[in-house]
PDB file of N, CA and C in Angstrom:
ATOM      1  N   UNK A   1      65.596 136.640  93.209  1.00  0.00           N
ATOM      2  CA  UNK A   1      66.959 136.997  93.634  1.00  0.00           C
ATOM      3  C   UNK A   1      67.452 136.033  94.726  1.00  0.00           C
ATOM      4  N   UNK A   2      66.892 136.101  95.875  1.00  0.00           N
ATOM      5  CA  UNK A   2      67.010 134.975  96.893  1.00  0.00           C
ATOM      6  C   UNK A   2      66.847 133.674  96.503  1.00  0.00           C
ATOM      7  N   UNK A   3      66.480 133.030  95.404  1.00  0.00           N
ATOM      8  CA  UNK A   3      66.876 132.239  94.754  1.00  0.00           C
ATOM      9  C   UNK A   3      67.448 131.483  94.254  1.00  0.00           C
ATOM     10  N   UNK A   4      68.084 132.901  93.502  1.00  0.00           N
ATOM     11  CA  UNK A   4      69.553 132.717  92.688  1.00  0.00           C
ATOM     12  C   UNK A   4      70.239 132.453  93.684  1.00  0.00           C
ATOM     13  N   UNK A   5      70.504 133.151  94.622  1.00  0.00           N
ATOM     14  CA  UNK A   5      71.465 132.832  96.282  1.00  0.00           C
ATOM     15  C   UNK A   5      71.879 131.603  96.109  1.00  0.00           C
ATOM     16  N   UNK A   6      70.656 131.358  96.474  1.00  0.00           N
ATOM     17  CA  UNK A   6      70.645 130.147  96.755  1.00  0.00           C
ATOM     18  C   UNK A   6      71.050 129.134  95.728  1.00  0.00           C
ATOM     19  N   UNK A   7      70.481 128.946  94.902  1.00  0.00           N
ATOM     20  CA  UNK A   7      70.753 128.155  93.880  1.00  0.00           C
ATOM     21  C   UNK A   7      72.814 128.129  93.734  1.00  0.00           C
ATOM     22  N   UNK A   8      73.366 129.510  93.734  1.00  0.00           N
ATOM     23  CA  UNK A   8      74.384 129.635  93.431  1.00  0.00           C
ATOM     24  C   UNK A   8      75.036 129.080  95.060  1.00  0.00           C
ATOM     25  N   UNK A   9      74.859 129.139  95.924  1.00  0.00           N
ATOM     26  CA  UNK A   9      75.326 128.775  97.258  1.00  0.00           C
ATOM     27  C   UNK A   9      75.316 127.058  97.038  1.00  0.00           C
ATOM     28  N   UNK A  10      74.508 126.678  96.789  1.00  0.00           N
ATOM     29  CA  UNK A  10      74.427 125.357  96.961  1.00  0.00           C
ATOM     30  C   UNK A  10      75.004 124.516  95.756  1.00  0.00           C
ATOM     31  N   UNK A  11      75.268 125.258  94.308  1.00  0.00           N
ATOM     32  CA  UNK A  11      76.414 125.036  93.393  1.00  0.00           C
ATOM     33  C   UNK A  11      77.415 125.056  93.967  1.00  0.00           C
ATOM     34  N   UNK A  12      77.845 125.907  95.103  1.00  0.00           N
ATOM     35  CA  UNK A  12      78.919 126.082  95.303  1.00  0.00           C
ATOM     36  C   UNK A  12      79.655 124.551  96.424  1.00  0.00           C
ATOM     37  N   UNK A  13      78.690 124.798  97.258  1.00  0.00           N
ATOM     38  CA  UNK A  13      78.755 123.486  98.512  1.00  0.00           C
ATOM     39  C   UNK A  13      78.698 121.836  97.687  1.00  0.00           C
ATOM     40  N   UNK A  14      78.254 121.887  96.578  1.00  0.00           N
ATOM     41  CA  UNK A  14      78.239 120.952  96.042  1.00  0.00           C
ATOM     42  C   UNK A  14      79.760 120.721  95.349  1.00  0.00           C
ATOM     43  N   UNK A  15      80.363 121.510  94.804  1.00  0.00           N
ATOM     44  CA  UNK A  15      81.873 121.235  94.822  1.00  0.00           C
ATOM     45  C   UNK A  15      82.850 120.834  95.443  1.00  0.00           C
ATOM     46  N   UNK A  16      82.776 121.746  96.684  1.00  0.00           N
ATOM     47  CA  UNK A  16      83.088 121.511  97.288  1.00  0.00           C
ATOM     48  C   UNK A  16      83.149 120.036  97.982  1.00  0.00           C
ATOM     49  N   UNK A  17      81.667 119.308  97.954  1.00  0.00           N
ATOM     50  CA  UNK A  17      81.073 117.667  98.661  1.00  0.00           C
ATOM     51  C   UNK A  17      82.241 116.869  97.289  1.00  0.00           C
ATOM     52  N   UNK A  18      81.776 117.534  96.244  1.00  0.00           N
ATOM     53  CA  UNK A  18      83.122 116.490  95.044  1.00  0.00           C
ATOM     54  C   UNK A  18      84.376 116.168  95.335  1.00  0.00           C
ATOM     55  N   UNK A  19      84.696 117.281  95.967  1.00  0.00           N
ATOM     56  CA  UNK A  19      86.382 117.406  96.165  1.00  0.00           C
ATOM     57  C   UNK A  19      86.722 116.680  97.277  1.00  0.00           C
ATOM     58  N   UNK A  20      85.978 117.069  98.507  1.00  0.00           N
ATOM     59  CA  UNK A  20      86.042 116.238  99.609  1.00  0.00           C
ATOM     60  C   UNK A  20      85.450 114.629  99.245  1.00  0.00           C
ATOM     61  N   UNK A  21      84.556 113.955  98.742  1.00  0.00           N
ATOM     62  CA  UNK A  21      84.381 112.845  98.588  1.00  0.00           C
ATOM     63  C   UNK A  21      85.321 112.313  97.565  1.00  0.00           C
ATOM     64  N   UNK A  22      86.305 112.668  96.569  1.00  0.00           N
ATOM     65  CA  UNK A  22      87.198 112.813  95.942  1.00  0.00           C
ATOM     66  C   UNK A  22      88.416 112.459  96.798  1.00  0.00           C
ATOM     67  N   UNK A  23      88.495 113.068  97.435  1.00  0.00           N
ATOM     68  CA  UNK A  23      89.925 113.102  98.937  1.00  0.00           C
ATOM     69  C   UNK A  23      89.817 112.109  99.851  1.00  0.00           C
ATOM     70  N   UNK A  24      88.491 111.593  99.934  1.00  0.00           N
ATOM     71  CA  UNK A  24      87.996 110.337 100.788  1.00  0.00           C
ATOM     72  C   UNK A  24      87.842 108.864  99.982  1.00  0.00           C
ATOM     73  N   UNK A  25      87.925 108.958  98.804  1.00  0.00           N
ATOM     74  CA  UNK A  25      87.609 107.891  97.892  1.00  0.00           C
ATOM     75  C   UNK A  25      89.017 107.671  97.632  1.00  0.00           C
ATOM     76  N   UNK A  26      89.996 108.805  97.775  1.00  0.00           N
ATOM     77  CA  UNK A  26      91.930 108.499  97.495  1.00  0.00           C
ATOM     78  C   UNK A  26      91.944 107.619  98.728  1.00  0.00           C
ATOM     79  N   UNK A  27      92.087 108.701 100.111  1.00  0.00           N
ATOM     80  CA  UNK A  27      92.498 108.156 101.152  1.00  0.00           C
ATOM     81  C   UNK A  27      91.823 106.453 101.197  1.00  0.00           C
ATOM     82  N   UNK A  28      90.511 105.615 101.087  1.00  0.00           N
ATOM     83  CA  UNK A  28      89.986 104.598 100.699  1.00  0.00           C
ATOM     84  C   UNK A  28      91.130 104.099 100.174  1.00  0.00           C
ATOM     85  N   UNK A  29      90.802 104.225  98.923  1.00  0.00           N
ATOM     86  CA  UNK A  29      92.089 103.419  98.395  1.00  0.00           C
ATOM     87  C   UNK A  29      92.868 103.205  99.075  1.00  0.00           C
ATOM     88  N   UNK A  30      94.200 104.333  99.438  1.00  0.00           N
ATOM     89  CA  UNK A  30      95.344 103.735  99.931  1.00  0.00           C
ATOM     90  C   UNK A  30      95.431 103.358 101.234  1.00  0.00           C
ATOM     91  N   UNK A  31      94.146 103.714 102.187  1.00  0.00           N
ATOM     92  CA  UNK A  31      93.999 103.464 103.125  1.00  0.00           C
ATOM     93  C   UNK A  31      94.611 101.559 103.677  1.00  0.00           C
ATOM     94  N   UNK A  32      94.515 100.589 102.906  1.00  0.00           N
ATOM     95  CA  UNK A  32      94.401  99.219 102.979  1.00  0.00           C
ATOM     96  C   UNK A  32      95.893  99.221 102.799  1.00  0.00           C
ATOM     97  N   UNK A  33      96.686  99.486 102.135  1.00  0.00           N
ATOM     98  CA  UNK A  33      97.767  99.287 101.869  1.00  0.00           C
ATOM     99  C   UNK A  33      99.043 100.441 103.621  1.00  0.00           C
ATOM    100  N   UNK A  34      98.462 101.304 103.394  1.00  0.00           N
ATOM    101  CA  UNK A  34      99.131 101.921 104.401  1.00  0.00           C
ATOM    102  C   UNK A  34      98.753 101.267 105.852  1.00  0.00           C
ATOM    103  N   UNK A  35      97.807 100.511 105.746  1.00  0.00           N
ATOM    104  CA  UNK A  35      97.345  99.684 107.299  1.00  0.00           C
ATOM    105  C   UNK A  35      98.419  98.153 107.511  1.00  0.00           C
ATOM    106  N   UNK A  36      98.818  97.355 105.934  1.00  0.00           N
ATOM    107  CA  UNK A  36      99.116  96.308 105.941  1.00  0.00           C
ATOM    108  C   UNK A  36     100.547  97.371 106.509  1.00  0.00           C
ATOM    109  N   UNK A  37     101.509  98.166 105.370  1.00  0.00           N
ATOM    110  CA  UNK A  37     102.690  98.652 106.010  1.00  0.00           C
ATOM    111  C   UNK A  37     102.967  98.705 107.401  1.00  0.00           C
ATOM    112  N   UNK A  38     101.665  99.396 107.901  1.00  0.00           N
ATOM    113  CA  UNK A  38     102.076  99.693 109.364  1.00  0.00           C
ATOM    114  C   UNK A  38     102.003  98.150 110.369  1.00  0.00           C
ATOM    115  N   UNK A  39     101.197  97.188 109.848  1.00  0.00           N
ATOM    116  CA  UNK A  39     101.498  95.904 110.238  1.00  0.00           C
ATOM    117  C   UNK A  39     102.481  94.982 110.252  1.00  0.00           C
ATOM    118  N   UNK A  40     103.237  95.009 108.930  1.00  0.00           N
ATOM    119  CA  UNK A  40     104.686  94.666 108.722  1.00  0.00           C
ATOM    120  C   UNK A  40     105.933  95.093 109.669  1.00  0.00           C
ATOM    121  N   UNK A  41     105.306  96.628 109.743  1.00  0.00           N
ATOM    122  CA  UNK A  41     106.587  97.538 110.307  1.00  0.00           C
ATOM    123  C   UNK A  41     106.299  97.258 112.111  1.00  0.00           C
ATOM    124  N   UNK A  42     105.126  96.872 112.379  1.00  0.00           N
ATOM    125  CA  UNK A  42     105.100  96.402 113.350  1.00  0.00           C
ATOM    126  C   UNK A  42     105.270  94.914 113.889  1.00  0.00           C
ATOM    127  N   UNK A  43     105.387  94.236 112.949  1.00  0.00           N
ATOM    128  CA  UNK A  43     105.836  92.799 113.208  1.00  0.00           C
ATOM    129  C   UNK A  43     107.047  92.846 113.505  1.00  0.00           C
ATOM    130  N   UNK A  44     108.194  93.649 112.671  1.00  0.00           N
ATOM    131  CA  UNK A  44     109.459  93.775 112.672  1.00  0.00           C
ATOM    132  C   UNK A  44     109.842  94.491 114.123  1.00  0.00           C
ATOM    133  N   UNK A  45     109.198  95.212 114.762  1.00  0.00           N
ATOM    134  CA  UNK A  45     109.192  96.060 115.911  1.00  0.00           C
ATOM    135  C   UNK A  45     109.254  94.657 116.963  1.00  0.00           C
ATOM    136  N   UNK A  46     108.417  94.033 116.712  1.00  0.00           N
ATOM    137  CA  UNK A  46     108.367  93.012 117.915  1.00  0.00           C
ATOM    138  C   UNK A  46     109.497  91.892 118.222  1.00  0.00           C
TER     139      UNK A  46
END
């Protein structure tokens, strides 16, 4: 039984690690592009 708990707890946390490494592998991506923007928009500032 404590087992299963477990087994099912840690199915669960493991989805969870998908979704979040999922949300971190987007932000990655656009991360490079939203850094150059804010460089542009700061050239123009100066």
């Amino acid at each position: 039984k404590n087992l299963q708990l477990l087994v099912e707890y840690f199915e669960k946390k493991n989805q969870e690690f998908d979704e979040r490494k999922h949300w971190f592998d987007k932000i990655n991506t656009q991360l490079p592009d939203t850094l150059k923007q804010f460089d542009s928009f700061e050239q123009r500032v100066k």
